[in-house]
PDB file of N, CA and C in Angstrom:
ATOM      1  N   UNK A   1      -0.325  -1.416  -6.036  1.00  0.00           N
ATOM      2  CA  UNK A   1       0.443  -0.268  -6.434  1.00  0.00           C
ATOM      3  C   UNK A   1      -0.030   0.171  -7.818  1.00  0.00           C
ATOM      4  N   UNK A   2      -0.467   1.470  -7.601  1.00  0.00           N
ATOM      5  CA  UNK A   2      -0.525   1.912  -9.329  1.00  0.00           C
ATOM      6  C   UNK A   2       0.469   2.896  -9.671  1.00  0.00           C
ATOM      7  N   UNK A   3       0.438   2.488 -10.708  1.00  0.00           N
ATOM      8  CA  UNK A   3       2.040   3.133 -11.836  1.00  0.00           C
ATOM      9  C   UNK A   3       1.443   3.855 -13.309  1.00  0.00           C
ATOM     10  N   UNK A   4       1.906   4.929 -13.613  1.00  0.00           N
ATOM     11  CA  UNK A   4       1.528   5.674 -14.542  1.00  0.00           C
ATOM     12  C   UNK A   4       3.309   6.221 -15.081  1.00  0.00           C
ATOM     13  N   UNK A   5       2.858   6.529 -16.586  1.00  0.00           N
ATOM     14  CA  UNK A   5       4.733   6.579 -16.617  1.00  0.00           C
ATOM     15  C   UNK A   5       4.202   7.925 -17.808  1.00  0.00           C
ATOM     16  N   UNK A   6       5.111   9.003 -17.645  1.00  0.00           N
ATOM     17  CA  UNK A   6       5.221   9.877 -18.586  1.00  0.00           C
ATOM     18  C   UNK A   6       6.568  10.577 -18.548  1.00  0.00           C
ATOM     19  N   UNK A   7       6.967  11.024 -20.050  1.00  0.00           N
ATOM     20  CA  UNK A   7       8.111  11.928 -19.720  1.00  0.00           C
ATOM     21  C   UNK A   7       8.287  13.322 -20.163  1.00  0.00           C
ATOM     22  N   UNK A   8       9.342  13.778 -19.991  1.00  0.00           N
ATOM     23  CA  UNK A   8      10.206  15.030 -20.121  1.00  0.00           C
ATOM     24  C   UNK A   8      10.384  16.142 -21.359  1.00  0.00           C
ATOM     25  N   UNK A   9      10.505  14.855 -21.954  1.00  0.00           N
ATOM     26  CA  UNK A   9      10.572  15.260 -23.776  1.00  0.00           C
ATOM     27  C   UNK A   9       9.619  15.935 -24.270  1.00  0.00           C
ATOM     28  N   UNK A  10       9.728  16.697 -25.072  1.00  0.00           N
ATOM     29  CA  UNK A  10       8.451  17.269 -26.026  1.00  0.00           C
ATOM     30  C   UNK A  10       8.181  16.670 -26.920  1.00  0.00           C
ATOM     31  N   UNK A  11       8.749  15.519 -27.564  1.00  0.00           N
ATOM     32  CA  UNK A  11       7.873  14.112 -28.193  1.00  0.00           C
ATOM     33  C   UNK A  11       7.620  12.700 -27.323  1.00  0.00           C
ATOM     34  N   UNK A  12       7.588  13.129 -25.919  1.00  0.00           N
ATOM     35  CA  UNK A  12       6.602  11.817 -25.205  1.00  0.00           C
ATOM     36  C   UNK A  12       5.764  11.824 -26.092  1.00  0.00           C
ATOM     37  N   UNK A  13       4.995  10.537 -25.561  1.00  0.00           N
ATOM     38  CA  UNK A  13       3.799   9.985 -26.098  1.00  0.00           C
ATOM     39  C   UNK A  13       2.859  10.302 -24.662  1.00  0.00           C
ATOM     40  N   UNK A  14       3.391  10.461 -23.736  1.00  0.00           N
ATOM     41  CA  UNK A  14       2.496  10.988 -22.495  1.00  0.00           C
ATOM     42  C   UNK A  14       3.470  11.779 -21.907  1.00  0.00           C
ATOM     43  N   UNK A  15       2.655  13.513 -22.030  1.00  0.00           N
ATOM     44  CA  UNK A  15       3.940  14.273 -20.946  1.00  0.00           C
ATOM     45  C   UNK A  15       3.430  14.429 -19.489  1.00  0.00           C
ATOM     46  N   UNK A  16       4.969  14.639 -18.968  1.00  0.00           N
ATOM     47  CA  UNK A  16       4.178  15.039 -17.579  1.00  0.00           C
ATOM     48  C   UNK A  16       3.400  16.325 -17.536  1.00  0.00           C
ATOM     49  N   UNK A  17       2.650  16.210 -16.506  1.00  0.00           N
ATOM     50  CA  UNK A  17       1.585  17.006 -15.662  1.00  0.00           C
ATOM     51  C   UNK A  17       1.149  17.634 -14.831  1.00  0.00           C
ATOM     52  N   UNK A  18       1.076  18.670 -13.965  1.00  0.00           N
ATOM     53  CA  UNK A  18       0.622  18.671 -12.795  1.00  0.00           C
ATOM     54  C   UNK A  18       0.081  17.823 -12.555  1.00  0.00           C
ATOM     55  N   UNK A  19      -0.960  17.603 -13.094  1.00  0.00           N
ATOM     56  CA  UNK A  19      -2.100  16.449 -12.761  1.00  0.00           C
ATOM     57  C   UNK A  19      -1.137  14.995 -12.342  1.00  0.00           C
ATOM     58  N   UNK A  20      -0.507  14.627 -13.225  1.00  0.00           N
ATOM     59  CA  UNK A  20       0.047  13.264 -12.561  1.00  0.00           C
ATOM     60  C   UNK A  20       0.663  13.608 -11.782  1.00  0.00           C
ATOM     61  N   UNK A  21       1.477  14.982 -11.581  1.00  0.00           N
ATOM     62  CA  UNK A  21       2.647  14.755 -10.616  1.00  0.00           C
ATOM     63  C   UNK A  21       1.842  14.970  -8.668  1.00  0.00           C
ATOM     64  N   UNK A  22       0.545  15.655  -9.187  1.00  0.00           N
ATOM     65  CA  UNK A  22      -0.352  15.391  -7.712  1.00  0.00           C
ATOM     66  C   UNK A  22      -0.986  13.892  -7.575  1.00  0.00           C
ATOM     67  N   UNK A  23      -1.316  13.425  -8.373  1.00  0.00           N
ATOM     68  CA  UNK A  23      -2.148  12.102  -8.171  1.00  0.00           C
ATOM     69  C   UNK A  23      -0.658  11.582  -7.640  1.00  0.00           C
ATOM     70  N   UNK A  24       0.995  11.450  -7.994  1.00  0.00           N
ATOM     71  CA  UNK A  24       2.066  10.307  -7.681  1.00  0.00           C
ATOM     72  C   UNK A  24       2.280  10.574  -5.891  1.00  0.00           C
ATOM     73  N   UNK A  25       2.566   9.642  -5.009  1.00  0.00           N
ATOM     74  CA  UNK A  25       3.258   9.706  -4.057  1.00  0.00           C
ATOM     75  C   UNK A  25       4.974   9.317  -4.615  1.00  0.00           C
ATOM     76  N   UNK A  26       5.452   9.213  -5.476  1.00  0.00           N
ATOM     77  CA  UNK A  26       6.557   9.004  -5.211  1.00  0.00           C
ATOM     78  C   UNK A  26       7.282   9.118  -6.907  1.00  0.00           C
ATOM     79  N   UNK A  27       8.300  10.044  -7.142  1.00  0.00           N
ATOM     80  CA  UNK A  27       8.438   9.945  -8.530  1.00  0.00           C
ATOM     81  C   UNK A  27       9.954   9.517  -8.562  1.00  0.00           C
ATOM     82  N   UNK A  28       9.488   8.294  -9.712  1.00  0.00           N
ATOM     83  CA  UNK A  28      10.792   8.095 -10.524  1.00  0.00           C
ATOM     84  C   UNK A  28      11.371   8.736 -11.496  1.00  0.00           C
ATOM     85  N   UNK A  29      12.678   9.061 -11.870  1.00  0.00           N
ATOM     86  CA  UNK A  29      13.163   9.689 -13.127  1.00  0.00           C
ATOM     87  C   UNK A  29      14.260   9.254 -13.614  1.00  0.00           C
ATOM     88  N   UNK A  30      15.094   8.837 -14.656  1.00  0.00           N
ATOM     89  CA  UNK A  30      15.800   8.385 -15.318  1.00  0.00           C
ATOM     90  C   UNK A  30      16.937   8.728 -15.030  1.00  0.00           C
ATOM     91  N   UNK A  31      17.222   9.671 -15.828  1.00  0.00           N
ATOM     92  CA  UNK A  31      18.330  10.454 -15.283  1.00  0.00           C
ATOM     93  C   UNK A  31      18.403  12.010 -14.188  1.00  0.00           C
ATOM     94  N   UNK A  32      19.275  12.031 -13.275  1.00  0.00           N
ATOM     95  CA  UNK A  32      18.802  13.195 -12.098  1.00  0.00           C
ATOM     96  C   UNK A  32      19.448  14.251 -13.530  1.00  0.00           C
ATOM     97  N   UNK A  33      20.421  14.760 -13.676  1.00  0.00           N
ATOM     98  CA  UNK A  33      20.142  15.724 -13.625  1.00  0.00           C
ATOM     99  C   UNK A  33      19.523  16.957 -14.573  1.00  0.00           C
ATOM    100  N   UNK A  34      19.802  16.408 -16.065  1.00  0.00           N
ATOM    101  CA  UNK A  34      18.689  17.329 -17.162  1.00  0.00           C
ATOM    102  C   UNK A  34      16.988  17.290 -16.555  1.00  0.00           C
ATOM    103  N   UNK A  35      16.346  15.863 -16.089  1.00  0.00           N
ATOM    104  CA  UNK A  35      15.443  15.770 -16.120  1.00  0.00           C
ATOM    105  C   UNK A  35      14.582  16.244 -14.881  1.00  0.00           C
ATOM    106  N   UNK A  36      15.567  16.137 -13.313  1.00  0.00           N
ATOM    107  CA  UNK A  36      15.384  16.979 -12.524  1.00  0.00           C
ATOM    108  C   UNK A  36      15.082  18.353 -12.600  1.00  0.00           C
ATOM    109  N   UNK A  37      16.059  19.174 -13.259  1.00  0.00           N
ATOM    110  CA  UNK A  37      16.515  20.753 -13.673  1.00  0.00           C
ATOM    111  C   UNK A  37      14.903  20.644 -14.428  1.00  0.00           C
ATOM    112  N   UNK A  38      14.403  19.815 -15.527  1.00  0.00           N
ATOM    113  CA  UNK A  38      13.399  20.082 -16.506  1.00  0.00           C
ATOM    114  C   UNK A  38      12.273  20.246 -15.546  1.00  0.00           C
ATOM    115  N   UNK A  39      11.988  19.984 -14.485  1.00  0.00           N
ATOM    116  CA  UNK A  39      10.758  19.066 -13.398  1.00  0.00           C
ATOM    117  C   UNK A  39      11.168  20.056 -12.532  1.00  0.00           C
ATOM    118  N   UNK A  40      11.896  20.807 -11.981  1.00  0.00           N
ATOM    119  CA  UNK A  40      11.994  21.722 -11.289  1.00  0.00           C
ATOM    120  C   UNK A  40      11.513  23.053 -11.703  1.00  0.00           C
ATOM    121  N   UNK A  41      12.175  23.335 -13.197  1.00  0.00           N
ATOM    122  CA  UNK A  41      11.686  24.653 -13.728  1.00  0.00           C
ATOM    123  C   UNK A  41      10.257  24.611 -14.253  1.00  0.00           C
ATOM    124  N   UNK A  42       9.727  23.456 -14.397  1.00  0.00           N
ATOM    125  CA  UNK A  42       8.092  23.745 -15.016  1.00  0.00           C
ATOM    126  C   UNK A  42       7.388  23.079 -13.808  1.00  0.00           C
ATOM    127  N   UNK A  43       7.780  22.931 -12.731  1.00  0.00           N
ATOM    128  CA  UNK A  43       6.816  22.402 -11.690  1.00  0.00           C
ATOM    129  C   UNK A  43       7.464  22.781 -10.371  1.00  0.00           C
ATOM    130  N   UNK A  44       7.762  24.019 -10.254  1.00  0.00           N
ATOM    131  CA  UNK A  44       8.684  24.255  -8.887  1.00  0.00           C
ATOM    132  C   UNK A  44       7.961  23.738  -7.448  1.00  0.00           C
ATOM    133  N   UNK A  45       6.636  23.874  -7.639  1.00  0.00           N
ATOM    134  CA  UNK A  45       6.474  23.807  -6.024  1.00  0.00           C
ATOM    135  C   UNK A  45       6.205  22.633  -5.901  1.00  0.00           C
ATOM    136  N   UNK A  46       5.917  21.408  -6.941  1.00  0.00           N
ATOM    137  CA  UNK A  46       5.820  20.383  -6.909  1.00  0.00           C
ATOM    138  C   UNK A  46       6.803  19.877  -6.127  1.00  0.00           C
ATOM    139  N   UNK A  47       8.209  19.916  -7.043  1.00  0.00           N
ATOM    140  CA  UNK A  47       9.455  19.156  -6.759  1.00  0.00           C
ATOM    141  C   UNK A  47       9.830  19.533  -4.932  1.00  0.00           C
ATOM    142  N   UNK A  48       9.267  20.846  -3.924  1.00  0.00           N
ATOM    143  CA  UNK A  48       9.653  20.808  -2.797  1.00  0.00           C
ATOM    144  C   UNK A  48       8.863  19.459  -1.820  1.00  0.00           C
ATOM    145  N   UNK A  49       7.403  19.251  -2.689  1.00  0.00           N
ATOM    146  CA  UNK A  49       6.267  18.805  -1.790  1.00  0.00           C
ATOM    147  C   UNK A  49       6.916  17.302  -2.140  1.00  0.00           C
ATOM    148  N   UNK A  50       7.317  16.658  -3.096  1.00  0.00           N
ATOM    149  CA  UNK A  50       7.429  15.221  -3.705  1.00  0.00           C
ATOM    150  C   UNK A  50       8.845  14.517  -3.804  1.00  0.00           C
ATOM    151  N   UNK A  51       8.651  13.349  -3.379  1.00  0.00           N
ATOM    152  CA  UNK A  51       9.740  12.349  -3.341  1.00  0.00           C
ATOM    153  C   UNK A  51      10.247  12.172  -4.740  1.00  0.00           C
ATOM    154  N   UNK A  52      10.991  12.405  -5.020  1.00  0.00           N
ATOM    155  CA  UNK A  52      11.798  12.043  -6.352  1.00  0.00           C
ATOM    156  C   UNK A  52      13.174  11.491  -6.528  1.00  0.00           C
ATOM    157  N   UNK A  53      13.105  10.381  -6.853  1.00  0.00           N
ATOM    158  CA  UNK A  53      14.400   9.223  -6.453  1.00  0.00           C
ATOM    159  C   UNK A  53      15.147   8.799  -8.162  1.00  0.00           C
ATOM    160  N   UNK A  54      15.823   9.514  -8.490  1.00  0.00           N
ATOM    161  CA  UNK A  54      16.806   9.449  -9.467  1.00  0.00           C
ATOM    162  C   UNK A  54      17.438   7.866  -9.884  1.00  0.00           C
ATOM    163  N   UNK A  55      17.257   7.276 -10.961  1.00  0.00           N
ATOM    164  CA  UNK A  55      17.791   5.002 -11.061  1.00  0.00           C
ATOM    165  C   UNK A  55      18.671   5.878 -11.822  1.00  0.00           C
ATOM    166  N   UNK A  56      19.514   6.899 -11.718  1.00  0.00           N
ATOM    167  CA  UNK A  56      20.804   6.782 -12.534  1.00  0.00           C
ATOM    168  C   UNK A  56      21.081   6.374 -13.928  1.00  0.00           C
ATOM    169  N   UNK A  57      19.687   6.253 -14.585  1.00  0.00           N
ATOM    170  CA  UNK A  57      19.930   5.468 -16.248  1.00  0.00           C
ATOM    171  C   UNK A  57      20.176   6.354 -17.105  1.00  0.00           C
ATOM    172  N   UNK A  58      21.110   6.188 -17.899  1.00  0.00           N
ATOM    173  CA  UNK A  58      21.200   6.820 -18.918  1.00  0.00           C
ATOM    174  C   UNK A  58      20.276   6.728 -20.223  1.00  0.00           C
ATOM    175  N   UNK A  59      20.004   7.847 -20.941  1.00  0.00           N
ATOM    176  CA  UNK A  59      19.182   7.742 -21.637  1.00  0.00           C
ATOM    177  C   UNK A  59      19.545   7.317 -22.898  1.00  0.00           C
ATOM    178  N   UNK A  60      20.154   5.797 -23.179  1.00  0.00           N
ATOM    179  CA  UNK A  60      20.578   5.434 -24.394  1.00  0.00           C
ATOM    180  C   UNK A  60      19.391   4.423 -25.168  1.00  0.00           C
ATOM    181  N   UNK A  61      19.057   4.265 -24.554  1.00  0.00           N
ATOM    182  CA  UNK A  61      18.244   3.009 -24.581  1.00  0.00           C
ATOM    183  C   UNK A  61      17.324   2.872 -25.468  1.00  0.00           C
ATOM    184  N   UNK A  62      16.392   1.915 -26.454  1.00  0.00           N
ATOM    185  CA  UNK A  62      15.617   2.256 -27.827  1.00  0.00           C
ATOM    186  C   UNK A  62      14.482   1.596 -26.492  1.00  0.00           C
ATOM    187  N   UNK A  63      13.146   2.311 -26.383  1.00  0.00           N
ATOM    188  CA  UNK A  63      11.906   2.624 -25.805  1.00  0.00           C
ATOM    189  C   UNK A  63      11.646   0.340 -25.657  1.00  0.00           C
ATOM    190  N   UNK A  64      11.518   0.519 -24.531  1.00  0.00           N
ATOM    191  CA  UNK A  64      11.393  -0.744 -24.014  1.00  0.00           C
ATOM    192  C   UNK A  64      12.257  -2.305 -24.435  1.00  0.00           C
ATOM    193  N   UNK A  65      13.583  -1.504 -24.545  1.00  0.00           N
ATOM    194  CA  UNK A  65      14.692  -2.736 -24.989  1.00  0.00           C
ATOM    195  C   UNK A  65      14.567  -3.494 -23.688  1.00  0.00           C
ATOM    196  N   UNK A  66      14.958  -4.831 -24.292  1.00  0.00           N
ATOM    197  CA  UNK A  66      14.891  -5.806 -22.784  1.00  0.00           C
ATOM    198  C   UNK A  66      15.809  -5.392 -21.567  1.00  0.00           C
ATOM    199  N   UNK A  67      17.214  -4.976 -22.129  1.00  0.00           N
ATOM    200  CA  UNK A  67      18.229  -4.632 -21.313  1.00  0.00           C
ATOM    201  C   UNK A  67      17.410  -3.344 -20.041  1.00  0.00           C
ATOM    202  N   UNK A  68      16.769  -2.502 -20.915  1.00  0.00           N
ATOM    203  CA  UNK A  68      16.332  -1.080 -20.227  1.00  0.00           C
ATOM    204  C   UNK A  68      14.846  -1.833 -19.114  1.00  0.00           C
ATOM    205  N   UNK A  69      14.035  -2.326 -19.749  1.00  0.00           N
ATOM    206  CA  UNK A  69      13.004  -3.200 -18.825  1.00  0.00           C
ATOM    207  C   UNK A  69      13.988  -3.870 -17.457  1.00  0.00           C
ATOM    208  N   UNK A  70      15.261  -5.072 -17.792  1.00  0.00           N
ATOM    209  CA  UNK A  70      15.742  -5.357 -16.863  1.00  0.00           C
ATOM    210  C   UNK A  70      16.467  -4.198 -15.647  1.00  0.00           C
ATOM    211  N   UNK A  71      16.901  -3.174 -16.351  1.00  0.00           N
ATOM    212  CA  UNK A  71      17.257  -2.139 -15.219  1.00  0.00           C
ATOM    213  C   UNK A  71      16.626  -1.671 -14.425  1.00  0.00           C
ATOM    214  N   UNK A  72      15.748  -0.956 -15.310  1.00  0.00           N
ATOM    215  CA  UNK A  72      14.284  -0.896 -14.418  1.00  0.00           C
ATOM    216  C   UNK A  72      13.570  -1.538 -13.550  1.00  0.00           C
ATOM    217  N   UNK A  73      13.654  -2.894 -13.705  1.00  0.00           N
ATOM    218  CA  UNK A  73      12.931  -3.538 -12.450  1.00  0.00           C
ATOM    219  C   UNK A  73      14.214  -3.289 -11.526  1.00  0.00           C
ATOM    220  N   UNK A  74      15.283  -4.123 -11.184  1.00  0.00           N
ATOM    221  CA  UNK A  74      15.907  -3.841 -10.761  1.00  0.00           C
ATOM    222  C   UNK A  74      16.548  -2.787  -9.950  1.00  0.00           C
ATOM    223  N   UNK A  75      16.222  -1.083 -10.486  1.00  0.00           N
ATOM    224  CA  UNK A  75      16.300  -0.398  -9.336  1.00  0.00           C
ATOM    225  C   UNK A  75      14.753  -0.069  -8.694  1.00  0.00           C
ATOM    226  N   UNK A  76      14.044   0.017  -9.657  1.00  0.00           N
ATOM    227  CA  UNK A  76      12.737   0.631  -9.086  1.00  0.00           C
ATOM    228  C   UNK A  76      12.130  -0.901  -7.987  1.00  0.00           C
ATOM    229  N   UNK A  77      12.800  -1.573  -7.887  1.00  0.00           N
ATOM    230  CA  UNK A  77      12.197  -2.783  -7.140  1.00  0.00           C
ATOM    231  C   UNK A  77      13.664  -2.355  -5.832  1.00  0.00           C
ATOM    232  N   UNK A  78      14.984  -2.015  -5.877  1.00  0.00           N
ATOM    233  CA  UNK A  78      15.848  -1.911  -4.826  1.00  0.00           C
ATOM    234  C   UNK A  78      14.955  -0.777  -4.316  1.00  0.00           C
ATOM    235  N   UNK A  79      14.813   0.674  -5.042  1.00  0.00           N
ATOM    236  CA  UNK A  79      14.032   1.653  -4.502  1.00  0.00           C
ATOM    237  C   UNK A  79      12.748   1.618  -3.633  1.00  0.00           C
ATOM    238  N   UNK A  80      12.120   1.076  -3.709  1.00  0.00           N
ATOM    239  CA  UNK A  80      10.633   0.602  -3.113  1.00  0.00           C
ATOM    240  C   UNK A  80      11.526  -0.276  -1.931  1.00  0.00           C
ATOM    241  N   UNK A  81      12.199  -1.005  -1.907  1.00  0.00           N
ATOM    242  CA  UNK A  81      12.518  -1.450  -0.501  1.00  0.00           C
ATOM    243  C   UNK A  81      13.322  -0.643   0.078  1.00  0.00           C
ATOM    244  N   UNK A  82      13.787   0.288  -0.619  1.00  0.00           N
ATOM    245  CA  UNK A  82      14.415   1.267   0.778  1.00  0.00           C
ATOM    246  C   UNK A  82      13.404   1.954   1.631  1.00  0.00           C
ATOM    247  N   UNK A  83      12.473   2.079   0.745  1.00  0.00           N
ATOM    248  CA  UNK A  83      11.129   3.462   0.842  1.00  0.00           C
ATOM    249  C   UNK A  83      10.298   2.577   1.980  1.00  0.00           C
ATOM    250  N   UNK A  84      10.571   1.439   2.003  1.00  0.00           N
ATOM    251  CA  UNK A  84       9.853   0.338   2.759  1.00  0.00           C
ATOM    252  C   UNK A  84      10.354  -0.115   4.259  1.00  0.00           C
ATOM    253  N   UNK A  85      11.561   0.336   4.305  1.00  0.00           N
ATOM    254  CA  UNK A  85      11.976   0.005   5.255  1.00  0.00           C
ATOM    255  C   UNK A  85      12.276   1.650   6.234  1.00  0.00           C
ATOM    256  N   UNK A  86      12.091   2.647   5.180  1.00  0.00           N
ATOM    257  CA  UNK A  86      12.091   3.945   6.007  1.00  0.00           C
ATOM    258  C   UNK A  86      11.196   4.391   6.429  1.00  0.00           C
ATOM    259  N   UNK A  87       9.695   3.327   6.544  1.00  0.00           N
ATOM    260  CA  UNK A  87       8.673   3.692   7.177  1.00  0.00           C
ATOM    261  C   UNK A  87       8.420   3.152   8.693  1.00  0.00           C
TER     262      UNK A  87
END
């Protein structure tokens, strides 16, 4: 599996892309709905063609706290077995 991670913000350190959002089969996003709405209005025809599965996190978190790493595995590892079993 390869994984590439960028975000939303206009101070990422990597923003999203067309380019990544064609290379992803499957996108994760933090929170659905600012970041959805953001990914919809600058990439409309993307968001009809692409899987995009919302982990519900809130964006409190200081950039790779252990707590935020543990969530993260945690749904993005429940997510991949749903995606796994709907094939």
């Amino acid at each position: 599996m390869d994984v590439r991670s960028a975000g939303t913000a206009e101070d990422a350190d990597v923003s999203v892309t067309q380019e990544l959002l064609d290379w992803a089969d499957v996108i994760f996003i933090m929170e659905e709905a600012w970041q959805l709405c953001d990914l919809e209005r600058r990439f409309p025809k993307m968001c009809v063609k692409k899987k995009i599965i919302s982990l519900n996190l809130a964006d409190i978190y200081d950039f790779m706290s252990p707590e935020l790493v543990r969530l993260l595995k945690l749904r993005v590892e429940y997510q991949l077995r749903l995606l796994g079993e709907a094939k």
